[in-house]
C-alpha atoms as a PDB file:
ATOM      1  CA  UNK A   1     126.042  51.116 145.472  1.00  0.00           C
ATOM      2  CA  UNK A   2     123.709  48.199 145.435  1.00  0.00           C
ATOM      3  CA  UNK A   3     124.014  44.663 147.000  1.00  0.00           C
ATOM      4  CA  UNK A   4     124.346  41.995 144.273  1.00  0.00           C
ATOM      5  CA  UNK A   5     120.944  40.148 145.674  1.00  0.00           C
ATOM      6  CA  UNK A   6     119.154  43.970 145.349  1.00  0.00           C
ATOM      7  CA  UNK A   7     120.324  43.574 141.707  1.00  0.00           C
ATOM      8  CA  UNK A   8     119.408  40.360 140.939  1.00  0.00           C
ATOM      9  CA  UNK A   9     115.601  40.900 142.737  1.00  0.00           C
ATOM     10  CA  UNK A  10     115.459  44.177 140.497  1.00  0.00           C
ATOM     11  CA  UNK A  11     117.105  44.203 137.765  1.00  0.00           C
ATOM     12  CA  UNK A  12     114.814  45.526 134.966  1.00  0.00           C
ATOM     13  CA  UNK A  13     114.976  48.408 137.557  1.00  0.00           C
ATOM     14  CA  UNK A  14     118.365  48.897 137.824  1.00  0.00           C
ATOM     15  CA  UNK A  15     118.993  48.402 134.157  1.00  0.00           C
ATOM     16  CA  UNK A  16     116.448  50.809 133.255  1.00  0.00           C
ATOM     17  CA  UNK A  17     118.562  53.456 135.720  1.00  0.00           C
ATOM     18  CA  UNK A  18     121.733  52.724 133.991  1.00  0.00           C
ATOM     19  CA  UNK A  19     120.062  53.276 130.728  1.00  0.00           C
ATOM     20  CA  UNK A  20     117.504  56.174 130.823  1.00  0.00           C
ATOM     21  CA  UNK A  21     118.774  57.821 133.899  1.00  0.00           C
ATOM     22  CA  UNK A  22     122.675  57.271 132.797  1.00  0.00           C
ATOM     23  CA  UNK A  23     123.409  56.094 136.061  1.00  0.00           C
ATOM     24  CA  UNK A  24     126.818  54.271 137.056  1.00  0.00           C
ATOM     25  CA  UNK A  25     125.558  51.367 139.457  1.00  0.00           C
ATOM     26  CA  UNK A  26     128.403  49.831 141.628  1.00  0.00           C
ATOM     27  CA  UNK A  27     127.221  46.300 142.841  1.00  0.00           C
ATOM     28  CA  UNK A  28     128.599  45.224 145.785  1.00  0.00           C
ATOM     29  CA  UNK A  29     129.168  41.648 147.215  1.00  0.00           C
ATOM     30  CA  UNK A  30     130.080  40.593 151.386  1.00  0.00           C
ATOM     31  CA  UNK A  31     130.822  44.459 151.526  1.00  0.00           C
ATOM     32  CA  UNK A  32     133.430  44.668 148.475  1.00  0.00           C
ATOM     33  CA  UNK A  33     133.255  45.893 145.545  1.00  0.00           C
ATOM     34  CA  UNK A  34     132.780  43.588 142.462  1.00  0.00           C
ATOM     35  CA  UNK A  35     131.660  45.201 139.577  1.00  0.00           C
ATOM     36  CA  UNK A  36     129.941  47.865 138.071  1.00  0.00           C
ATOM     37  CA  UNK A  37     127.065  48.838 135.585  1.00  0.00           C
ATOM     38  CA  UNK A  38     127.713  51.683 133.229  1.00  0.00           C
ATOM     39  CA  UNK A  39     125.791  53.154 130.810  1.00  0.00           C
ATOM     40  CA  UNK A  40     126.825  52.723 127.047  1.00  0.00           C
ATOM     41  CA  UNK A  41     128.547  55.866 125.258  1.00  0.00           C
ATOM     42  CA  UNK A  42     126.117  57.591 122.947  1.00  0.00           C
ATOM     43  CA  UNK A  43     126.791  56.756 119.041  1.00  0.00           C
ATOM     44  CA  UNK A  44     128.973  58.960 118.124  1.00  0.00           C
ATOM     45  CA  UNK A  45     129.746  59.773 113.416  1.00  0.00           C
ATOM     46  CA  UNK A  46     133.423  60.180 112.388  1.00  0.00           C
ATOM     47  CA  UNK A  47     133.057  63.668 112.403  1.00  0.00           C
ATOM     48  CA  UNK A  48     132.129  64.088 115.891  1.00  0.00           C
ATOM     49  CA  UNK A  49     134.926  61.576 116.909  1.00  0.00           C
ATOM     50  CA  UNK A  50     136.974  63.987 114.271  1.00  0.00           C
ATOM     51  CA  UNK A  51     135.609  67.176 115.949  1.00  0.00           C
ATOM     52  CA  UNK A  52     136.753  66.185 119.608  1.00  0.00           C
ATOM     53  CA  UNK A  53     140.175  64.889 118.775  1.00  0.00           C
ATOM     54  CA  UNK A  54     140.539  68.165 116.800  1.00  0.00           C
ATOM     55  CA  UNK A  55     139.700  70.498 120.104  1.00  0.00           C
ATOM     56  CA  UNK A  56     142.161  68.316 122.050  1.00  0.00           C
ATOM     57  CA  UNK A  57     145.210  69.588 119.884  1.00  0.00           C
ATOM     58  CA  UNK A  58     147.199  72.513 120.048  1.00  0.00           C
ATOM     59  CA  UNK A  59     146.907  75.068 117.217  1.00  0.00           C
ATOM     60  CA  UNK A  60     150.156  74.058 115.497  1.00  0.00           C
ATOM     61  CA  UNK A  61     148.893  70.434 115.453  1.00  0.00           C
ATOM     62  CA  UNK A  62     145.523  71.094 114.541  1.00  0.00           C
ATOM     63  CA  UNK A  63     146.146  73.484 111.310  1.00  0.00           C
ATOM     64  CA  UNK A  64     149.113  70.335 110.253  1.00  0.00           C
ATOM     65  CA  UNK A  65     146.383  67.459 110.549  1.00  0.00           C
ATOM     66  CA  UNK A  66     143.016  69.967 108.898  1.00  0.00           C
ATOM     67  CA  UNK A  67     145.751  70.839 106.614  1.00  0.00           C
ATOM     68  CA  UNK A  68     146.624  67.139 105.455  1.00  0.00           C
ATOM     69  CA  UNK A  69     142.926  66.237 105.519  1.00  0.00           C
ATOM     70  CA  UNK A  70     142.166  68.894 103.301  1.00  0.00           C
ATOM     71  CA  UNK A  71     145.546  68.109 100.729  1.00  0.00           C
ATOM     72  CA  UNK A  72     144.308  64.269 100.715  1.00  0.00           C
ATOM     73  CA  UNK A  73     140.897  64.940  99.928  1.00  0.00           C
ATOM     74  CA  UNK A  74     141.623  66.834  96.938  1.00  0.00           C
ATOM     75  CA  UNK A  75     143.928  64.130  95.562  1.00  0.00           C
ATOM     76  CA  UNK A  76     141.324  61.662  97.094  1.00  0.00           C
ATOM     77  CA  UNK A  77     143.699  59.159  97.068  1.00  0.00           C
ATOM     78  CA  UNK A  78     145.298  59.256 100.207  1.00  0.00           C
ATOM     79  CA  UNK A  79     144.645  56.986 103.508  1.00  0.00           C
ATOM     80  CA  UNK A  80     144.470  57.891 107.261  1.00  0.00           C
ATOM     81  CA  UNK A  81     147.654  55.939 107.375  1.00  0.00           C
ATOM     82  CA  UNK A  82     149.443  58.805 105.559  1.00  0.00           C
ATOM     83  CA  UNK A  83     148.629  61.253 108.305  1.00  0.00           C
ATOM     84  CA  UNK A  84     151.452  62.089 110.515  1.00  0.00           C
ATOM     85  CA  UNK A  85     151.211  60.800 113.947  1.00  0.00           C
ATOM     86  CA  UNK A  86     150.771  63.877 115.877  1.00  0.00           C
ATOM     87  CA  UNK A  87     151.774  62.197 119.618  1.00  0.00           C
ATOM     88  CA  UNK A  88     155.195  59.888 118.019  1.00  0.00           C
ATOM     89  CA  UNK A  89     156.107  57.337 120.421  1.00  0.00           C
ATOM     90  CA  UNK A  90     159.714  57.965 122.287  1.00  0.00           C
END
């Protein structure tokens, strides 16, 4: 945590330890809490988004979506929109 006037007097510092040092900075104001400074997500291709999603399913869920991925691209017509929506609402 860091005082909002230690921020302001450094902040090419602090910014530097959110970015390279992929610190969360916490800046604090009269002894409360009023924001914080996070570091930005890496870049990330739609096959790494893909990929993560994937691991977060169970089997049966998995093989149906790589399964439907796989049948669309070999009609190449289809749209993500097609795909069934593996977490329905309800």
């Amino acid at each position: 945590m860091l005082s909002v006037t230690e921020v302001a007097r450094n902040f090419r510092r602090v910014l530097d330890s959110v970015e390279h040092g992929q610190e969360e900075i916490v800046l604090v104001r009269n002894r409360r809490r009023v924001a914080r400074l996070v570091p930005e997500a890496p870049a990330e291709n739609a096959l790494e988004v893909f990929g993560d999603l994937y691991r977060t399913l169970d089997d049966r869920t998995a093989d149906a979506l790589s399964n439907a991925v796989s049948a669309l691209r070999k009609r190449r017509t289809g749209r993500v929109s097609e795909l069934r929506n593996p977490w329905p609402a309800g």
